[in-house]
Protein backbone atom coordinates (compact mmCIF):
# COMPACT_ATOMS: atom_id res chain seq x y z
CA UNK A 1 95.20 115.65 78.16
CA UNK A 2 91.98 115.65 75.97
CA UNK A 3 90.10 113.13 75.81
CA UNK A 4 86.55 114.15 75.05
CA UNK A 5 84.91 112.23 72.45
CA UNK A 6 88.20 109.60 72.42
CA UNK A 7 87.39 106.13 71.84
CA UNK A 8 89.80 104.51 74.04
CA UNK A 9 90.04 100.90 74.81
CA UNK A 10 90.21 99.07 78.35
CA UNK A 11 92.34 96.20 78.64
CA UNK A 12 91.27 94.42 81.94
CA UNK A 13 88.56 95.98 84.55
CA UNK A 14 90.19 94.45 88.39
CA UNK A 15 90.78 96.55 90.48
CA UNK A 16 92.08 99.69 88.33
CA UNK A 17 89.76 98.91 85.69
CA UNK A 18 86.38 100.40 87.11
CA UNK A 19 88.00 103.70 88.28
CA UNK A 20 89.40 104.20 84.76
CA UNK A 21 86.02 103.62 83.05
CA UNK A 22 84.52 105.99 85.40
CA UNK A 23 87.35 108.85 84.66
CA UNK A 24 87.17 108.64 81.25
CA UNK A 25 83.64 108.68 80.80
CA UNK A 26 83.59 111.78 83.53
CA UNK A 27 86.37 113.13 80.19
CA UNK A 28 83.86 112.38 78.16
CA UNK A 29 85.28 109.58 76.32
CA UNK A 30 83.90 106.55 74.39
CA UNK A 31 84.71 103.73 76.43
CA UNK A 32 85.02 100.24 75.23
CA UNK A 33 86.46 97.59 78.09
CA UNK A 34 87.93 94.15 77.50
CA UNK A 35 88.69 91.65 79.30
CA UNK A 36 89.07 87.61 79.04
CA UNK A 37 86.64 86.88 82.37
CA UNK A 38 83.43 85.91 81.86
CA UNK A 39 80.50 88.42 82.97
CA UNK A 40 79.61 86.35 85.49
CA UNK A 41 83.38 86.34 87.37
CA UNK A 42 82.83 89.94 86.79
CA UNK A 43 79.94 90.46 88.60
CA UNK A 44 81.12 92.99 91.09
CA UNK A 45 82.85 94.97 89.33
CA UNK A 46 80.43 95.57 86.38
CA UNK A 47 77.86 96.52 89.62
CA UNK A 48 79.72 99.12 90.63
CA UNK A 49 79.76 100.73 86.44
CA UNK A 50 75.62 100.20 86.81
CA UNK A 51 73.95 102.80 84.78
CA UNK A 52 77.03 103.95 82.57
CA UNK A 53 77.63 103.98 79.05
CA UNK A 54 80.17 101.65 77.46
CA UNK A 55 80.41 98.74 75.30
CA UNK A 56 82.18 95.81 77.09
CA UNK A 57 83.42 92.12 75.41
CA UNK A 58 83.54 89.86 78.21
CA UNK A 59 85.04 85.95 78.33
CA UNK A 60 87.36 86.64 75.07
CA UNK A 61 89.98 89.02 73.68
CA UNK A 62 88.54 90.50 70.13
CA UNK A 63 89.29 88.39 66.91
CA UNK A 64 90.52 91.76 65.11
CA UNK A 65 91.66 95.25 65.55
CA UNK A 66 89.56 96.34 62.90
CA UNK A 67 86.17 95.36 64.88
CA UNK A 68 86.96 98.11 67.61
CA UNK A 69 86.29 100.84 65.21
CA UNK A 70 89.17 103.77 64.89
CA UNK A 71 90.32 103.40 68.37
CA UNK A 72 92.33 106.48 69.69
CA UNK A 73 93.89 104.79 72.74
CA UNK A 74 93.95 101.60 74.87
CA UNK A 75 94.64 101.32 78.68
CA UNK A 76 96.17 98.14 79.95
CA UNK A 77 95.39 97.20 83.65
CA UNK A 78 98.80 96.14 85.30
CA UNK A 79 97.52 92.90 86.06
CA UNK A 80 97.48 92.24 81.92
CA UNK A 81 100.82 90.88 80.58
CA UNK A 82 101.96 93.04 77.56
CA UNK A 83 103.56 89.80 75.91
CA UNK A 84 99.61 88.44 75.06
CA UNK A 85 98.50 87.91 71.01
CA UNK A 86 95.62 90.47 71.27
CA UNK A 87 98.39 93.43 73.04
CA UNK A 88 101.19 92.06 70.05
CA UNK A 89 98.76 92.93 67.38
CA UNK A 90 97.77 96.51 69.34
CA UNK A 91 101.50 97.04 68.85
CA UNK A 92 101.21 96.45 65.06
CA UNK A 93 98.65 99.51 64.78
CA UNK A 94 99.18 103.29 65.85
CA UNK A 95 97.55 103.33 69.23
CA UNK A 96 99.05 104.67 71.50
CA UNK A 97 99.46 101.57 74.47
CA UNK A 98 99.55 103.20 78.16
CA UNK A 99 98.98 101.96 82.15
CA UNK A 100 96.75 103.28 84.63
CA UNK A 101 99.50 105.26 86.43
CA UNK A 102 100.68 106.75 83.42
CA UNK A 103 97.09 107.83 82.46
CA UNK A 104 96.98 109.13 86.07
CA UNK A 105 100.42 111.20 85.67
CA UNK A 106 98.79 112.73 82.71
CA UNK A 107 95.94 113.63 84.46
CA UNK A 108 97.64 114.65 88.06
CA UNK A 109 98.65 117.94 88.60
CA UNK A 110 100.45 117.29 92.19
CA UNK A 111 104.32 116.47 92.35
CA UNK A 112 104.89 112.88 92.83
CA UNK A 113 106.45 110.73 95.18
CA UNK A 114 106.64 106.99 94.27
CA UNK A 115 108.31 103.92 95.73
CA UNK A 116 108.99 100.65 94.11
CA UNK A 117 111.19 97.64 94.91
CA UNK A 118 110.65 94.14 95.81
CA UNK A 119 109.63 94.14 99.31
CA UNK A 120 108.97 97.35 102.18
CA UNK A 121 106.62 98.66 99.13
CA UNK A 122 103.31 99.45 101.01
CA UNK A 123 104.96 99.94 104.49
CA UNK A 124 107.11 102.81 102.88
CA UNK A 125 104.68 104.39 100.88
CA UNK A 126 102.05 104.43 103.96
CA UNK A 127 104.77 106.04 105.93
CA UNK A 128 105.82 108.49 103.52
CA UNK A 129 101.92 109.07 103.17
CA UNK A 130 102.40 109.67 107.47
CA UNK A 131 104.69 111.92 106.76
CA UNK A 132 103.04 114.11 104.34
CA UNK A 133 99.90 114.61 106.35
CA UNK A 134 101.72 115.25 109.70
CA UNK A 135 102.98 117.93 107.43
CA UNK A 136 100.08 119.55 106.84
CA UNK A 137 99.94 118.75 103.39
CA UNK A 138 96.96 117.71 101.34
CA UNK A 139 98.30 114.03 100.59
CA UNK A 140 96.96 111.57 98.10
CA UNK A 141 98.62 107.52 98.99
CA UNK A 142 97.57 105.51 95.49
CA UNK A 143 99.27 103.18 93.49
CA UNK A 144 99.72 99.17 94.36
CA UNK A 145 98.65 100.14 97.84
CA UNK A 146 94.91 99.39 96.90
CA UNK A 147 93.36 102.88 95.68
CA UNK A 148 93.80 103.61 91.92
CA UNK A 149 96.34 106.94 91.07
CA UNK A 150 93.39 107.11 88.09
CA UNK A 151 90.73 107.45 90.69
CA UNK A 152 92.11 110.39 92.65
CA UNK A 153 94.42 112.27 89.93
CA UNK A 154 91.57 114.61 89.18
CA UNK A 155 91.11 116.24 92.28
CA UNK A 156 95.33 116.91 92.64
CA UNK A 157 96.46 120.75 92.71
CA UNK A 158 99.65 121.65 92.62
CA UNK A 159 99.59 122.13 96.31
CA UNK A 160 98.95 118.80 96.88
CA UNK A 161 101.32 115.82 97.23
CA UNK A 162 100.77 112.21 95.45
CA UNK A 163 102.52 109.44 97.33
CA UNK A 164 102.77 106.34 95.06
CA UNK A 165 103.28 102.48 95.36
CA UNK A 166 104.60 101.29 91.92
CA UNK A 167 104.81 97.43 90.80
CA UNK A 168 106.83 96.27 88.27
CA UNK A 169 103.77 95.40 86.07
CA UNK A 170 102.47 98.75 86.21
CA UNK A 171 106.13 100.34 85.61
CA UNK A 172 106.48 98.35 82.28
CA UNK A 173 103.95 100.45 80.43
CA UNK A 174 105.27 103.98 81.20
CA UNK A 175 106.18 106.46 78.78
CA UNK A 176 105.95 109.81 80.21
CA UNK A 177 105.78 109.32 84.21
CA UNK A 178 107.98 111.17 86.07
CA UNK A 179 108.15 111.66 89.46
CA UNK A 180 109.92 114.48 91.52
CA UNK A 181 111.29 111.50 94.35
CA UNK A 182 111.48 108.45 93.45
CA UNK A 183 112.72 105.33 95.45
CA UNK A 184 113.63 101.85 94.94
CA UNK A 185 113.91 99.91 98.18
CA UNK A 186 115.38 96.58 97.32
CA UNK A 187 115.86 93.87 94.34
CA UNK A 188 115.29 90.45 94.90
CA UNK A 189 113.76 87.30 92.53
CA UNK A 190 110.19 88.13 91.86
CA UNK A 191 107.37 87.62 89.21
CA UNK A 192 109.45 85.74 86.83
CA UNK A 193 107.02 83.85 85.59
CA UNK A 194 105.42 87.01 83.75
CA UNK A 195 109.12 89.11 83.34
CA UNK A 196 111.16 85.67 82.41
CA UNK A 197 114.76 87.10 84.00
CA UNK A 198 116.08 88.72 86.26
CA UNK A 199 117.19 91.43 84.22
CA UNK A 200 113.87 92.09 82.83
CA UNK A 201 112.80 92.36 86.02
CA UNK A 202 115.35 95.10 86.77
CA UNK A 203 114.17 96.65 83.65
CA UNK A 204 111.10 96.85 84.28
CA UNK A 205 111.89 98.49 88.07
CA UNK A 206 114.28 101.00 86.82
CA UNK A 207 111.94 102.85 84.22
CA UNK A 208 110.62 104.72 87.96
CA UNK A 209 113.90 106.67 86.65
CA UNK A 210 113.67 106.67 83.02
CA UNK A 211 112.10 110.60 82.36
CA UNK A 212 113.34 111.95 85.75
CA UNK A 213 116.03 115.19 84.78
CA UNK A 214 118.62 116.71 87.00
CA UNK A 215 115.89 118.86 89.07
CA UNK A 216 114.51 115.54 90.12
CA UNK A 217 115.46 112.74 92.94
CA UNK A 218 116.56 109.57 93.20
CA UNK A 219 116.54 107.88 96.70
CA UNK A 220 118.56 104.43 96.46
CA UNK A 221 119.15 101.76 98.70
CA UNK A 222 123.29 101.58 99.17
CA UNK A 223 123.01 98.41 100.80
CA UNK A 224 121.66 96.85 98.08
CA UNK A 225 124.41 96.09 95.33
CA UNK A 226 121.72 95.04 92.35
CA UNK A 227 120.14 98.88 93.29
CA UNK A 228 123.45 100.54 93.39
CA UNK A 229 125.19 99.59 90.72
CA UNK A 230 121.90 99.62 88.00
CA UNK A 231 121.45 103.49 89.87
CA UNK A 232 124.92 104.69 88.66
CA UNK A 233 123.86 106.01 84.88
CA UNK A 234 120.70 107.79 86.44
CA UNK A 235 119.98 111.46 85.06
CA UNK A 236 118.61 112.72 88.48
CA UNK A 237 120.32 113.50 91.72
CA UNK A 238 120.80 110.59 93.79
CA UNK A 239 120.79 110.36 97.12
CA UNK A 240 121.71 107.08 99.14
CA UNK A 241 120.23 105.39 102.43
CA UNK A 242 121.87 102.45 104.51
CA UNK A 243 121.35 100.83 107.17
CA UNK A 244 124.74 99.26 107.55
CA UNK A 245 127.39 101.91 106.01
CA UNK A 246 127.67 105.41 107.55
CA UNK A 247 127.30 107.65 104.17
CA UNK A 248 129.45 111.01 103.53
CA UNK A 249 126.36 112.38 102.15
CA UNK A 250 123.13 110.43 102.36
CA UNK A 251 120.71 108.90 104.87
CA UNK A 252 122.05 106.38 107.53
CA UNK A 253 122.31 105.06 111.35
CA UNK A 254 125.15 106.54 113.34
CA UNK A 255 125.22 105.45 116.88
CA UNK A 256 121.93 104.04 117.05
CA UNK A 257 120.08 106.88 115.40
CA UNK A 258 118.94 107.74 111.70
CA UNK A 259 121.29 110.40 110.12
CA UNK A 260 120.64 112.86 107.20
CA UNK A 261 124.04 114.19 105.85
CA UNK A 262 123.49 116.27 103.13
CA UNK A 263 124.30 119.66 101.53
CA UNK A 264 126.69 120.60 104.27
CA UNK A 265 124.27 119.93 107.24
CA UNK A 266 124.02 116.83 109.36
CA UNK A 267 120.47 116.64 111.00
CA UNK A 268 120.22 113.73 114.02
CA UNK A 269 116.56 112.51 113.34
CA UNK A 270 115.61 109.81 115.87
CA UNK A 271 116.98 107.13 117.57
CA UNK A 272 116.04 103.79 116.15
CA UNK A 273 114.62 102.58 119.39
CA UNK A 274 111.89 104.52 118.97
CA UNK A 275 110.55 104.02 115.69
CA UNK A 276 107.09 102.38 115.94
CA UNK A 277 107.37 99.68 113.17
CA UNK A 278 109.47 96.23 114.53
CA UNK A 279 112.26 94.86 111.99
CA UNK A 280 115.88 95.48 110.83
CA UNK A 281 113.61 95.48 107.08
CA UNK A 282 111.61 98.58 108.74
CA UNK A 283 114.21 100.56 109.19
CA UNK A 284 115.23 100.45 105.92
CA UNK A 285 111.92 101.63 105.23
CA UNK A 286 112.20 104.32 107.72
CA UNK A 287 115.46 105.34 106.67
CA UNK A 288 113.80 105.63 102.78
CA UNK A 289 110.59 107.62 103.53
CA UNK A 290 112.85 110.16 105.66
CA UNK A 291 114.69 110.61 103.15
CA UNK A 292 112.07 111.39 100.18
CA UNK A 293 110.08 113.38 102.99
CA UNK A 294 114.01 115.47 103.44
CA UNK A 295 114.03 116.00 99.85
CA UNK A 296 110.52 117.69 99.49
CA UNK A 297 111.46 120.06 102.11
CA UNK A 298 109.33 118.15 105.21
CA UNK A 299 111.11 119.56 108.74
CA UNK A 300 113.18 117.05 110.54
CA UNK A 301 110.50 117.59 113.71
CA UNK A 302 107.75 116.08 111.70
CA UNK A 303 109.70 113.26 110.09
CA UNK A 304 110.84 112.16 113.63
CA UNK A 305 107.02 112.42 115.27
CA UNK A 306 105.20 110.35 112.62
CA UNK A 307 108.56 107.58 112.68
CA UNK A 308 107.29 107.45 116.64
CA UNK A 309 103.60 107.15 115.99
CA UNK A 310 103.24 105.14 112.96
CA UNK A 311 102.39 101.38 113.45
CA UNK A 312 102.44 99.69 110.09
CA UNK A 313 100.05 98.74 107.76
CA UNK A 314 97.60 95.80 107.94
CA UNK A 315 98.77 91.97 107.02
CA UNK A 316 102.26 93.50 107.07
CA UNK A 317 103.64 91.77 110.59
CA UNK A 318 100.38 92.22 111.64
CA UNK A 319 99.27 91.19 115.31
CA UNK A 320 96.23 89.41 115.44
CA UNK A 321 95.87 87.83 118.98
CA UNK A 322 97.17 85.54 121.37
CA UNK A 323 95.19 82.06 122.34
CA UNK A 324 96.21 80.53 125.19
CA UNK A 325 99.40 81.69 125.53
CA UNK A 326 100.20 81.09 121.36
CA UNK A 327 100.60 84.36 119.21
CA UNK A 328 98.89 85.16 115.66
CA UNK A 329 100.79 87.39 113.40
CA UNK A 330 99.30 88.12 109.93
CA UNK A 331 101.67 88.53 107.28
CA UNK A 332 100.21 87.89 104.21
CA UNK A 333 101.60 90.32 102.11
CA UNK A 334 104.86 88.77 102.28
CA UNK A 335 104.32 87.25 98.34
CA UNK A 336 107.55 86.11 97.95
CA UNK A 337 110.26 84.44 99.92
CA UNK A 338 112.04 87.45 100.87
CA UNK A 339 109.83 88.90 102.48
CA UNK A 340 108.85 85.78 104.32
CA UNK A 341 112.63 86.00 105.37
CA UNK A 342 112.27 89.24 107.09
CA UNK A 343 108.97 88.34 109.18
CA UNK A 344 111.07 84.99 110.32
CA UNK A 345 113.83 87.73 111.16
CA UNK A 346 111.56 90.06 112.92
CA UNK A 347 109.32 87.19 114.44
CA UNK A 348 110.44 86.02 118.14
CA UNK A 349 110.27 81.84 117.88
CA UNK A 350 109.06 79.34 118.60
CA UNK A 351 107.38 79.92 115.01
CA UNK A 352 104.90 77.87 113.29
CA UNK A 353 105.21 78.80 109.72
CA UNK A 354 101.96 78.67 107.37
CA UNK A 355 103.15 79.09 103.79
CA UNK A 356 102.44 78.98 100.09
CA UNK A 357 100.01 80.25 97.45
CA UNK A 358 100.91 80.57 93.72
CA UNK A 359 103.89 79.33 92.19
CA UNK A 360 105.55 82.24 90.57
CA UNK A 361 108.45 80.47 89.54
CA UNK A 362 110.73 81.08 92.94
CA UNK A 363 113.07 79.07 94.58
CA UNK A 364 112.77 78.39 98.31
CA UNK A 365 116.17 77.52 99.27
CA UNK A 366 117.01 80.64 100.82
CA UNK A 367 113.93 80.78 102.92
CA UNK A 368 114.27 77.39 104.20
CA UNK A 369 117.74 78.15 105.29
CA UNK A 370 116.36 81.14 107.02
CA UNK A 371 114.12 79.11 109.88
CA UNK A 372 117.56 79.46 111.57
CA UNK A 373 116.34 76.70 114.61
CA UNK A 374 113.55 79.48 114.78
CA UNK A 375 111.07 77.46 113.06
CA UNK A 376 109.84 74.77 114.21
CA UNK A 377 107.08 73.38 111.71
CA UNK A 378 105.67 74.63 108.51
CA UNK A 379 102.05 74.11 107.10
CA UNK A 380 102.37 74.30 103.71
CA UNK A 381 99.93 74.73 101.29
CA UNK A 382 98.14 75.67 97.82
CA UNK A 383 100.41 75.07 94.43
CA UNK A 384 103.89 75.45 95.86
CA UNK A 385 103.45 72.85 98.81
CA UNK A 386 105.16 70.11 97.49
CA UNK A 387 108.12 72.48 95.72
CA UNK A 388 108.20 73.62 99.55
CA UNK A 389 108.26 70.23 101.32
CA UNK A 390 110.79 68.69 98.68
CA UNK A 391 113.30 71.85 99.35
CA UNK A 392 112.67 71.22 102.75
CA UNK A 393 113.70 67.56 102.58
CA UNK A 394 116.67 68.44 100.49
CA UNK A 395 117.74 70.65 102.90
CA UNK A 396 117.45 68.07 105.76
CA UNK A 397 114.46 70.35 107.37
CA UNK A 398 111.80 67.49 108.22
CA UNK A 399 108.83 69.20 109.83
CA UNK A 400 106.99 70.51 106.65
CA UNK A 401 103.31 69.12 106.64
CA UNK A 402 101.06 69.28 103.82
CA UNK A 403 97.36 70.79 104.11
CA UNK A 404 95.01 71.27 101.89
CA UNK A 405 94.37 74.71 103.04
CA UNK A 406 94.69 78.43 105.08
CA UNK A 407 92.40 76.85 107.34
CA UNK A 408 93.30 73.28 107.47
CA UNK A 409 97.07 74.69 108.15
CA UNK A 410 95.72 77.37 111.04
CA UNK A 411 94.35 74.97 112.97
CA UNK A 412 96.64 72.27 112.49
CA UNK A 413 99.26 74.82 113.68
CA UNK A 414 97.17 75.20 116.60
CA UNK A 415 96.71 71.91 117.89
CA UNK A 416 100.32 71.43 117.97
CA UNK A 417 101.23 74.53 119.48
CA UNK A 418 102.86 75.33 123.21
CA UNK A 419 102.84 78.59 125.19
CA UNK A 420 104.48 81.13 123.94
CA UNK A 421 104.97 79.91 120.36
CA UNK A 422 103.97 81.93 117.52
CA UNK A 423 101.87 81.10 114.41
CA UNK A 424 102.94 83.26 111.70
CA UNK A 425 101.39 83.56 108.39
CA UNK A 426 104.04 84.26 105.90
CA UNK A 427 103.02 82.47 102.67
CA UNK A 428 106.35 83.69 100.65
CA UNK A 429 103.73 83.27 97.95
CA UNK A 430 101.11 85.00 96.17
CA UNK A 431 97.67 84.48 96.77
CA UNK A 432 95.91 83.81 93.61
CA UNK A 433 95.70 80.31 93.40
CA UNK A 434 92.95 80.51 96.17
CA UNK A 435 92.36 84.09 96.98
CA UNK A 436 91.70 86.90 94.89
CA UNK A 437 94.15 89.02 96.74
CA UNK A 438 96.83 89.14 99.74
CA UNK A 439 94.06 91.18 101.92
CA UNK A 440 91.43 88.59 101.36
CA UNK A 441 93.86 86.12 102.45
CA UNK A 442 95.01 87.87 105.39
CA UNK A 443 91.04 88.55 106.07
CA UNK A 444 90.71 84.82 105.99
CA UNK A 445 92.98 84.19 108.27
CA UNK A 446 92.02 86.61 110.82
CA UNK A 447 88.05 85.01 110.52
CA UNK A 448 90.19 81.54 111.55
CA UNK A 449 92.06 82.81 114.41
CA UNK A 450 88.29 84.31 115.07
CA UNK A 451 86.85 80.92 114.86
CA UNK A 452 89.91 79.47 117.14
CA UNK A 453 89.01 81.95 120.20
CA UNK A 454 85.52 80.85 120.21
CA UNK A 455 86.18 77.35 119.83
């Protein structure tokens, strides 16, 4: 792809917007970035472009096309809603409108693995990245994992391998991307308060598949009926995990162990016992990664050593001490309520429950029901706390107390807590209300639990 002496537009700088500034310039395009945050919030980020060329309008969205110039391109940052006035009227003209990760596939010269789904996102693609290296192969892990595909797509040969977490927002501006394995994990209720429905949503999920052919893969989760039934009109060659159906031809458990049947071999991988990662929700991530690692032609050996050694990612079920007998467990990446469900699940109780964040439209009746008798109290905080605490009530669960706060909620979690119980952040929310991210959040509450040891 050409870009040299391109004037291409930048819709949003966060966190993929400095990388693509930087590789388009290093193209040798002219570089224009917009976004509606004041220079001041932007700070940071407009550091890190010090000393390179490019016109930026800050704190506003232009009043017209026209005042761009003869733009050749525009690149919307995932976080960017395509539904905005100032995107509608792009739509009007001839530029062409692309995301980061399809700017990246256009750059990238490595096959691509990527991963979406609601939840087991960035524990699966980490783990396929595991994989991949224990393989001996030159592995780039980019996507919604935290590294930009934009920022590394340059230096990908075709020898290399590009694992890739994929979010719904950046999968609704793909045209082109293709990958050679893609997987969805799971569909629950998520982010409808940018995608409206369900079904948009779903939409938005599925184009992973949209340009795959019959030379590429599709790994889909059997279990889950939204997954399976949406996979069924797919061009590419599917291939099925579950964890609770023993496949004719697919990935599953048989007699406590994790199964490849396919192509007229059976191959006995591991037994579930000793993969690393805790969680009934981990093994369905196991069971997805082996089987995208299967499919690009990683031996069964290596798939089996790096299910043993790997450990998880950070503020994913995340142990962060124990206090006088009470346990810490980080889990702030669990954004939405299922999620929160499967730490609960995973969790041994007594738990004290800190959760909320940003109201994304969700409903929290399902994770309420799922404290099972193991919670025991829940801090809640941030905008959802009262939708929280009035589920709870309707649900005849009566130990919900309001904080202002992370902290306020840590510590009041503390001061009630006995030997042996556990304090698990699992917000079931997102973080934006009060954080900039999940990681700063789950940073914050490690400094706390810091704070608590020395107090």
């Amino acid at each position: 792809m050409n870009l040299k002496n391109k004037k291409v537009l930048v819709i949003g700088l966060a966190i993929t917007g400095v990388p693509l500034v930087k590789t388009l310039l290093s193209l040798g395009a002219t570089v224009i970035v917009n976004d509606l945050k004041p220079e001041e919030t932007l700070a940071e980020s407009l550091k890190e472009l010090e000393g390179l060329k490019f016109q930026a309008i800050l704190g506003k969205h232009p009043e017209s096309i026209e005042e761009l110039g003869n733009l050749d391109l525009a690149v919307v940052s995932p976080g960017v809603p395509l539904d905005i006035p100032f995107i509608k009227k792009l739509k009007e003209t001839d530029i062409e409108i692309i995301g980061e990760i399809e700017l990246a596939y256009r750059l990238n010269k490595a096959p691509i693995v990527a991963i979406t789904g609601t939840n087991g996102k960035t524990t699966t693609t980490a783990l396929t990245g595991e994989i991949f290296r224990r393989a001996k192969k030159n592995t780039f892990v980019v996507g919604n994992i935290g590294v930009a595909a934009i920022s590394k797509a340059l230096e990908t040969t075709e020898k290399d391998v590009m694992v890739m977490e994929v979010s719904s927002f950046q999968l609704e501006s793909v045209k082109e991307f293709r990958p050679k394995v893609a997987a969805i994990l799971n569909l629950t209720p998520d982010h409808l308060n940018r995608h409206k429905t369900m079904e948009n949503y779903q939409s938005a999920k599925f184009n992973l598949f949209k340009n795959q052919g019959p030379n590429d893969y599709a790994v889909i989760n059997y279990d889950d009926s939204i997954c399976r039934k949406a996979s069924e009109g797919l061009s590419s060659k599917k291939l099925y995990f579950s964890r609770k159906v023993q496949l004719s031809e697919g990935v599953f458990v048989e007699n406590n162990h994790i199964v490849i049947s396919y192509d007229d071999r059976k191959e006995v991988v591991i037994n579930i016992e000793d993969i690393k990662i805790p969680g009934l929700h981990n093994l369905e991530n196991a069971l997805a990664a082996t089987a995208m690692a299967f499919l690009m032609g990683v031996e069964i050996e290596v798939i089996r050593t790096a299910l043993m050694h790997f450990k998880g990612v950070v503020h994913r079920i995340e142990y962060v001490d124990t206090i006088k007998g009470v346990h810490f467990i980080n889990d702030s990446k669990a954004t939405n309520t299922d999620a929160a469900i499967k730490a609960i699940e995973a969790v041994n109780p007594p738990i004290i429950l800190l959760a909320g964040g940003l109201d994304k439209a969700s409903e929290f009746e399902d994770f309420i029901q799922a404290f099972n008798q193991k919670v025991k109290h829940v801090f809640a905080y941030g905008e959802t706390a009262e939708k929280i605490y009035a589920t709870a009530e309707k649900l005849a669960f009566h130990h919900v107390t309001i904080v202002k706060d992370l902290e306020e909620a840590a510590s009041d979690a503390y001061a009630i807590a006995k030997e042996e119980d556990t304090i698990l952040l699992s917000p079931a929310c997102a973080s934006w209300d009060m954080y900039r991210n999940f990681e700063e959040r789950g940073d914050h509450f490690k400094k706390i639990v810091a704070n608590l040891r020395r107090s």
